[in-house]
C-alpha atoms as a PDB file:
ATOM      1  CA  UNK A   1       8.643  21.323   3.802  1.00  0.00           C
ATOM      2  CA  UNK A   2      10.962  19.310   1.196  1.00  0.00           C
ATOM      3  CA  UNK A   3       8.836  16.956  -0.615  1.00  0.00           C
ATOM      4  CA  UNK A   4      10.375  13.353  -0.628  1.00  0.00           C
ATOM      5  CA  UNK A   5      10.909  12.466  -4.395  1.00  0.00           C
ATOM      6  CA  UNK A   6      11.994   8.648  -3.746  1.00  0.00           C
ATOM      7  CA  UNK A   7       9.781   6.256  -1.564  1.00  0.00           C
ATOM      8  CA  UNK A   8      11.315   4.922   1.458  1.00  0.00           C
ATOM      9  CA  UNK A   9      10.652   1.423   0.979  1.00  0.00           C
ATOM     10  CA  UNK A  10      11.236   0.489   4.818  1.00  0.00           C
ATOM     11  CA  UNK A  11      10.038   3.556   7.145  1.00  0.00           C
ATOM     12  CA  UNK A  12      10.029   3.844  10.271  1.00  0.00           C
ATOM     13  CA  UNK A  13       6.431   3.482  11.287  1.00  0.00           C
ATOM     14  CA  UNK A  14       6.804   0.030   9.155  1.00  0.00           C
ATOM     15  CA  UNK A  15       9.195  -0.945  11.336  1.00  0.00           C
ATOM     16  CA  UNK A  16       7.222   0.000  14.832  1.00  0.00           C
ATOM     17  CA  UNK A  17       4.066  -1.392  12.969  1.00  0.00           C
ATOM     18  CA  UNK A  18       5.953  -5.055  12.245  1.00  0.00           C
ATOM     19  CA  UNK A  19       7.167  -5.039  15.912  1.00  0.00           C
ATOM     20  CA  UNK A  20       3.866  -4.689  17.410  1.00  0.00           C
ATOM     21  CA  UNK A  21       2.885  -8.078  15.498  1.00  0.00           C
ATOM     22  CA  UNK A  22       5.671 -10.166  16.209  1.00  0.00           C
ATOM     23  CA  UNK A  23       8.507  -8.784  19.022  1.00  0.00           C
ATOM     24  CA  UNK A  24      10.972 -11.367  17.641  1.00  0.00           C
ATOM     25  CA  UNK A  25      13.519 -10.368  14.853  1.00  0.00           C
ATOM     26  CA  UNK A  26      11.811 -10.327  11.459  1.00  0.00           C
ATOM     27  CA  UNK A  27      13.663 -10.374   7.730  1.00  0.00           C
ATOM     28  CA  UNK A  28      11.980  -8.981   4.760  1.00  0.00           C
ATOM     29  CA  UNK A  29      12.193 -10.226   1.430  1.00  0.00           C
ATOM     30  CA  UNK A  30      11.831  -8.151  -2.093  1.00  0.00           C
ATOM     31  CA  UNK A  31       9.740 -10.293  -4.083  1.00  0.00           C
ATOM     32  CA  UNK A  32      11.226 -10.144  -7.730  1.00  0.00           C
ATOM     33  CA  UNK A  33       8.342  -9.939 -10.462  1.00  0.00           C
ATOM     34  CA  UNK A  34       7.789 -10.050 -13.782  1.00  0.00           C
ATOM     35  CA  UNK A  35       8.557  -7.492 -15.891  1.00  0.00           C
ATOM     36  CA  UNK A  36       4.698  -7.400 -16.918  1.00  0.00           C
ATOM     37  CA  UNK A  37       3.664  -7.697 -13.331  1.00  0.00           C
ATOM     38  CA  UNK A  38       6.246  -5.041 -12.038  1.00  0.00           C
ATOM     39  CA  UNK A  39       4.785  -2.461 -14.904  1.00  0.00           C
ATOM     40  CA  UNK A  40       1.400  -2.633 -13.185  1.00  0.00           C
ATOM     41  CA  UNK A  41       2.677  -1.896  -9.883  1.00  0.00           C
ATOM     42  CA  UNK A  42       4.247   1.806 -11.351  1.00  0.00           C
ATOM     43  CA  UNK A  43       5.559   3.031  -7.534  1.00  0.00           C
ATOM     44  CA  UNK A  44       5.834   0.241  -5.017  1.00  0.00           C
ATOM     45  CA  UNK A  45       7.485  -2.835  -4.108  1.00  0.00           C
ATOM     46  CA  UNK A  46       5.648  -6.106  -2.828  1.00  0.00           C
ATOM     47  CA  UNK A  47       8.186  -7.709   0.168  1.00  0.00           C
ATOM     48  CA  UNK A  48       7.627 -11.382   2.104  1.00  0.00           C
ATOM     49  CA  UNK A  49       8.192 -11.307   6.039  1.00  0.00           C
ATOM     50  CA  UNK A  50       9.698 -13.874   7.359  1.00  0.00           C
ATOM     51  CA  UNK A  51       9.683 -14.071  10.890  1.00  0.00           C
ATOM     52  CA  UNK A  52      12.885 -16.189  13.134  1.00  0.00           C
ATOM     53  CA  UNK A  53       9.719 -18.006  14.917  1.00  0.00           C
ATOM     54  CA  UNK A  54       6.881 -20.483  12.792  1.00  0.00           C
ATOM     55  CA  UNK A  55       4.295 -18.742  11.592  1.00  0.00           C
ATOM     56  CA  UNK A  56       4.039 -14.933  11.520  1.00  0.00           C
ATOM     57  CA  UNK A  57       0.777 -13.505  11.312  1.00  0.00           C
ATOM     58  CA  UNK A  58       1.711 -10.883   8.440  1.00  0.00           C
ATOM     59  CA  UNK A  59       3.006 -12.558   5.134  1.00  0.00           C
ATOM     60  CA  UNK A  60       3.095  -9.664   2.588  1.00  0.00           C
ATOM     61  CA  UNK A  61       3.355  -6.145   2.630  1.00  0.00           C
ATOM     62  CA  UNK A  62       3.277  -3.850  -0.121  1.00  0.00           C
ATOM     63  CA  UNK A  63       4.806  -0.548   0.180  1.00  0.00           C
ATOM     64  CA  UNK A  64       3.946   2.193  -2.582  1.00  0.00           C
ATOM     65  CA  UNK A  65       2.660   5.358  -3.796  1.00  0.00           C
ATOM     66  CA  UNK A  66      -0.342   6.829  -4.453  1.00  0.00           C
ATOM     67  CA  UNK A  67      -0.161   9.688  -6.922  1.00  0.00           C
ATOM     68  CA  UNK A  68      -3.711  12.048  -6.716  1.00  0.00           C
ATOM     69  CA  UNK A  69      -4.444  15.634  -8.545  1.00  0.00           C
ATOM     70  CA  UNK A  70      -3.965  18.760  -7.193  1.00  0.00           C
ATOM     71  CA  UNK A  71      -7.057  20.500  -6.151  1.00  0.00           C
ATOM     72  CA  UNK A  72      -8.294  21.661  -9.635  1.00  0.00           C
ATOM     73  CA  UNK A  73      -5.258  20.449 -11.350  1.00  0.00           C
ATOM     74  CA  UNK A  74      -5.441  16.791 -13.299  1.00  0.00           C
ATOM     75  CA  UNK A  75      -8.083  14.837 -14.410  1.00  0.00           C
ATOM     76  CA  UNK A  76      -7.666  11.334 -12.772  1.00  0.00           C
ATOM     77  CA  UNK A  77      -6.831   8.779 -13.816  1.00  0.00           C
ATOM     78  CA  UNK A  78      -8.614   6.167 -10.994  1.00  0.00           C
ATOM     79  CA  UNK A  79      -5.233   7.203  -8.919  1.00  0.00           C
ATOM     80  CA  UNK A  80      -2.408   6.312 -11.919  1.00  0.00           C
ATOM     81  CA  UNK A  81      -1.930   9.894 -12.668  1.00  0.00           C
ATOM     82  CA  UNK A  82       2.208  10.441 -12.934  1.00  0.00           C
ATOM     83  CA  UNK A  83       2.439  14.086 -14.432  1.00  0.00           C
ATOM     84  CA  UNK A  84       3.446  17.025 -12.508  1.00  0.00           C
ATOM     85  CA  UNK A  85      -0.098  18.110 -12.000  1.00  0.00           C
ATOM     86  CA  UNK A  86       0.229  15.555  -9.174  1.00  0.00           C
ATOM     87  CA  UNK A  87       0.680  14.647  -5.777  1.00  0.00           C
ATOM     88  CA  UNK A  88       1.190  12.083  -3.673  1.00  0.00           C
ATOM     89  CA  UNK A  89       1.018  10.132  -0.470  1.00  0.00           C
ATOM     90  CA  UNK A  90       3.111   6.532   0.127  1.00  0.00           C
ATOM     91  CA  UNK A  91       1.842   3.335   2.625  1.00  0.00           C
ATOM     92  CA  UNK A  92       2.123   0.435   3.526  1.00  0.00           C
ATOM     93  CA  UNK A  93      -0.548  -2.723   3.316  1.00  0.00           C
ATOM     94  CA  UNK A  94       0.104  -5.969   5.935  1.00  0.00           C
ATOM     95  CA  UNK A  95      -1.744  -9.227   4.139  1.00  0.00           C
ATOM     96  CA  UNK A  96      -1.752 -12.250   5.578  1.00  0.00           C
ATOM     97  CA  UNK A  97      -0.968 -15.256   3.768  1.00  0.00           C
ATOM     98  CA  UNK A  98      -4.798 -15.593   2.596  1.00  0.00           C
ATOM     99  CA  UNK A  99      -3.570 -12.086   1.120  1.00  0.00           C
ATOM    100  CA  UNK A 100      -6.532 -10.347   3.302  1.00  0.00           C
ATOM    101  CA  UNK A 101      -5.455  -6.402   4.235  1.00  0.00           C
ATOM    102  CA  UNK A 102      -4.566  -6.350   8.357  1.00  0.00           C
ATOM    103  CA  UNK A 103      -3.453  -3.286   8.270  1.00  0.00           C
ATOM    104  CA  UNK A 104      -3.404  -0.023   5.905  1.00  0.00           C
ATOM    105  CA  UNK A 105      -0.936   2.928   7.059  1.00  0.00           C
ATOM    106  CA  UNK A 106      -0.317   6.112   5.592  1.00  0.00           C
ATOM    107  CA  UNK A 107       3.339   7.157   6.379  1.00  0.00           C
ATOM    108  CA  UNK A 108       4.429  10.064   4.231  1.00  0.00           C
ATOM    109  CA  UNK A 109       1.306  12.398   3.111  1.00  0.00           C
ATOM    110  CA  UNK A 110       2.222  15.254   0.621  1.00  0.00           C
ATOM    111  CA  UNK A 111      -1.243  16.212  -1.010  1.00  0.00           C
ATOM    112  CA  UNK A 112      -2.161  19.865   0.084  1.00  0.00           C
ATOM    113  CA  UNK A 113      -5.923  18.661   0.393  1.00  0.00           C
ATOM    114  CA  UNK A 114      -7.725  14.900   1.655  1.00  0.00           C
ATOM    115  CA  UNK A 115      -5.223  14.505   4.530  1.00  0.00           C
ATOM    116  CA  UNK A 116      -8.165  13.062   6.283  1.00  0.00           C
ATOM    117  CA  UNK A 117      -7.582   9.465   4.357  1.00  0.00           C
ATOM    118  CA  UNK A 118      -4.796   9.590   6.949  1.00  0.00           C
ATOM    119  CA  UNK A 119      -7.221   8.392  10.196  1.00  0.00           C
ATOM    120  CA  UNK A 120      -5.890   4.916  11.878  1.00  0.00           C
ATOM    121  CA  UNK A 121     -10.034   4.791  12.404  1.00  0.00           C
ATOM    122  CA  UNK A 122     -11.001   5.651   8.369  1.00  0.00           C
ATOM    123  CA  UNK A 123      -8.215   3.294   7.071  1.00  0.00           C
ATOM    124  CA  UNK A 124      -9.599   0.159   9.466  1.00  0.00           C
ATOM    125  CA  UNK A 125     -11.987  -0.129   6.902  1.00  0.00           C
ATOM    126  CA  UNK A 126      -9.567  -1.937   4.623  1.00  0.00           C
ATOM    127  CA  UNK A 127      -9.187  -4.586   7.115  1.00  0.00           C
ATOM    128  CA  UNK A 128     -10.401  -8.018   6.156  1.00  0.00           C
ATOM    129  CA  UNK A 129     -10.284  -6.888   2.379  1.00  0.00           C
ATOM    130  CA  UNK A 130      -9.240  -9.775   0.364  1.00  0.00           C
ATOM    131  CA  UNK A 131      -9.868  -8.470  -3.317  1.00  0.00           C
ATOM    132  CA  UNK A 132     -13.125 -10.732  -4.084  1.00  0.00           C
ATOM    133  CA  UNK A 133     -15.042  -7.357  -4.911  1.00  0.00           C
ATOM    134  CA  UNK A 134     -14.608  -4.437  -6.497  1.00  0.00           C
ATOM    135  CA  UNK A 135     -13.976  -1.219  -3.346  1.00  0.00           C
ATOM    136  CA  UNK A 136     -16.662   1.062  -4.309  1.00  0.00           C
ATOM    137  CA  UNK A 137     -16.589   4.519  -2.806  1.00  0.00           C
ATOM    138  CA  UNK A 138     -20.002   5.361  -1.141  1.00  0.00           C
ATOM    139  CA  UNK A 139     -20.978   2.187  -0.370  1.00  0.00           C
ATOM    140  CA  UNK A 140     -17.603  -0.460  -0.021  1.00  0.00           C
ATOM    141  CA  UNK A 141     -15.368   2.807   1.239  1.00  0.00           C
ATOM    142  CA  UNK A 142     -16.412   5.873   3.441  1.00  0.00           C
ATOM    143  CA  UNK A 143     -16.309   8.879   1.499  1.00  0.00           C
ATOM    144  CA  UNK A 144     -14.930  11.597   3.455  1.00  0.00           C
ATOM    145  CA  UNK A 145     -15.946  15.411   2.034  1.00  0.00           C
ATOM    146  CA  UNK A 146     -13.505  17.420   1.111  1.00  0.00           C
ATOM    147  CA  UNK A 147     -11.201  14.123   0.063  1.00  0.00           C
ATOM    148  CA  UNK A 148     -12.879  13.083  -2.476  1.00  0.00           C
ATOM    149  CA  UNK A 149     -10.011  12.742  -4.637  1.00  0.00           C
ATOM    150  CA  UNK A 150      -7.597  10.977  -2.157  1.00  0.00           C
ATOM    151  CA  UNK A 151     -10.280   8.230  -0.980  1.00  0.00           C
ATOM    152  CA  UNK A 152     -11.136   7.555  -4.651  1.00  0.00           C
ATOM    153  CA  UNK A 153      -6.802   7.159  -5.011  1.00  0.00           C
ATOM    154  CA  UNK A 154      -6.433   4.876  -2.429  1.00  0.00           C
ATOM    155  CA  UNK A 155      -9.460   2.047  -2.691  1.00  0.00           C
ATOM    156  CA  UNK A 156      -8.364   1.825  -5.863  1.00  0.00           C
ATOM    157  CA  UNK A 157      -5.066   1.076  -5.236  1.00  0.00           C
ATOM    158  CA  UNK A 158      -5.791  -0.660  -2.751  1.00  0.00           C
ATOM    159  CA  UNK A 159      -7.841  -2.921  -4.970  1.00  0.00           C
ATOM    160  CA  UNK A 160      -5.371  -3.056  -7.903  1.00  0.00           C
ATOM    161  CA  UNK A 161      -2.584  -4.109  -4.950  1.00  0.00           C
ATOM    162  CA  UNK A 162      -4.431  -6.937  -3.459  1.00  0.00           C
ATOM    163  CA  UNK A 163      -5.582  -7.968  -7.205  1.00  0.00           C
ATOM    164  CA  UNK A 164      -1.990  -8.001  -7.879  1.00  0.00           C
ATOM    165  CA  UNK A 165      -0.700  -9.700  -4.887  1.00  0.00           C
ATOM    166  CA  UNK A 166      -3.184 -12.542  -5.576  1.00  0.00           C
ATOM    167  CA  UNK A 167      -2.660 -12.734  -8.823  1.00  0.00           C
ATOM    168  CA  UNK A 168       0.903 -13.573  -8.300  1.00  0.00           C
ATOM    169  CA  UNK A 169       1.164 -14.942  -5.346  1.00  0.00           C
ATOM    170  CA  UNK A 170       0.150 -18.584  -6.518  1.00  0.00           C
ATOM    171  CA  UNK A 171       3.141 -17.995  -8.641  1.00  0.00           C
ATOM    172  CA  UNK A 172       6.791 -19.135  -8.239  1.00  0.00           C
ATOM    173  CA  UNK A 173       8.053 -16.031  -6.984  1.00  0.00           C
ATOM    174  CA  UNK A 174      11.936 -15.101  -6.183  1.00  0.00           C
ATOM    175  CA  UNK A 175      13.246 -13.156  -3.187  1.00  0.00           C
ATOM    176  CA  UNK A 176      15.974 -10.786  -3.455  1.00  0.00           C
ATOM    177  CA  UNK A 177      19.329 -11.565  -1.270  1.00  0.00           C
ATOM    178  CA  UNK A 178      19.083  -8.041   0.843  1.00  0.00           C
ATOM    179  CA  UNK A 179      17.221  -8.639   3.735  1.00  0.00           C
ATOM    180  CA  UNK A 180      16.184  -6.035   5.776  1.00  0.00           C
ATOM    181  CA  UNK A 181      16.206  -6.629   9.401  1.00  0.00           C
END
């Protein structure tokens, strides 16, 4: 299997996933950030929907990568890690405009080990998350043996996201002019 080096910023299953929520065309927007704010995010890219009828039910979706440590390999770094000791897994979060998680999906999984962090029913968890506290693994987040290191990855992205998206999302943001339909 190749491993995909660049993130697909608008995958298929996104698309499917959008549909399902709103059957009528929808546009998405790049929000442009800060340089500061755009450091923080490393691998991802926060977009706005905008749907061609009033008031979708997803506003934001951020689409990234989570980079994790080979079996043995790194030491972690709460999910940062970039070195080539690495891998990785991207996905997608819906918030809505309250920037509470809808939905968390796993679309392109590359770790050798964890790939159980993949489960539609382990990732509902997420839902209803609106970054007031901290995602602690254990008692916040199932822990799921033998993925230790890809659960521990992912709430804390997950966390750091949402922090993120509500940390600028007050803000006067700017939308790129591509729109993807």
């Amino acid at each position: 299997m190749n491993a995909q080096t660049d993130i697909e910023y608008y995958p298929k299953l996104l698309h499917k996933t959008l549909a399902k929520f709103d059957d009528k065309q929808v546009l998405l927007n790049e929000l442009v950030l800060s340089e500061k704010l755009t450091r923080q995010i490393l691998v991802g890219k926060y977009f706005t929907l905008f749907s061609k009828e009033p008031a979708s039910f997803i506003k934001f979706i951020y689409v990234g990568r989570v980079n994790t440590c080979r079996s043995g390999g790194c030491s972690i770094n709460r999910g940062l890690s970039g070195d080539k000791g690495s891998e990785f897994f991207d996905y997608f979060i819906l918030f809505d405009s309250t920037y509470t998680i809808r939905q968390v999906q796993i679309f392109n999984y590359q770790a050798t080990h964890g790939q159980e962090v993949t489960a539609k029913n382990w990732l509902k968890q997420f839902v209803g998350y609106s970054g007031k506290s901290a995602l602690t693994v254990g008692k916040d987040v199932d822990a799921i043996s033998g993925a230790t290191i890809s659960v521990d990855a992912i709430a804390f992205d997950i966390e750091h996201k949402t922090g993120l998206l509500k940390q600028f999302g007050g803000l006067n943001t700017t939308y790129t002019t591509s729109n993807r339909q």
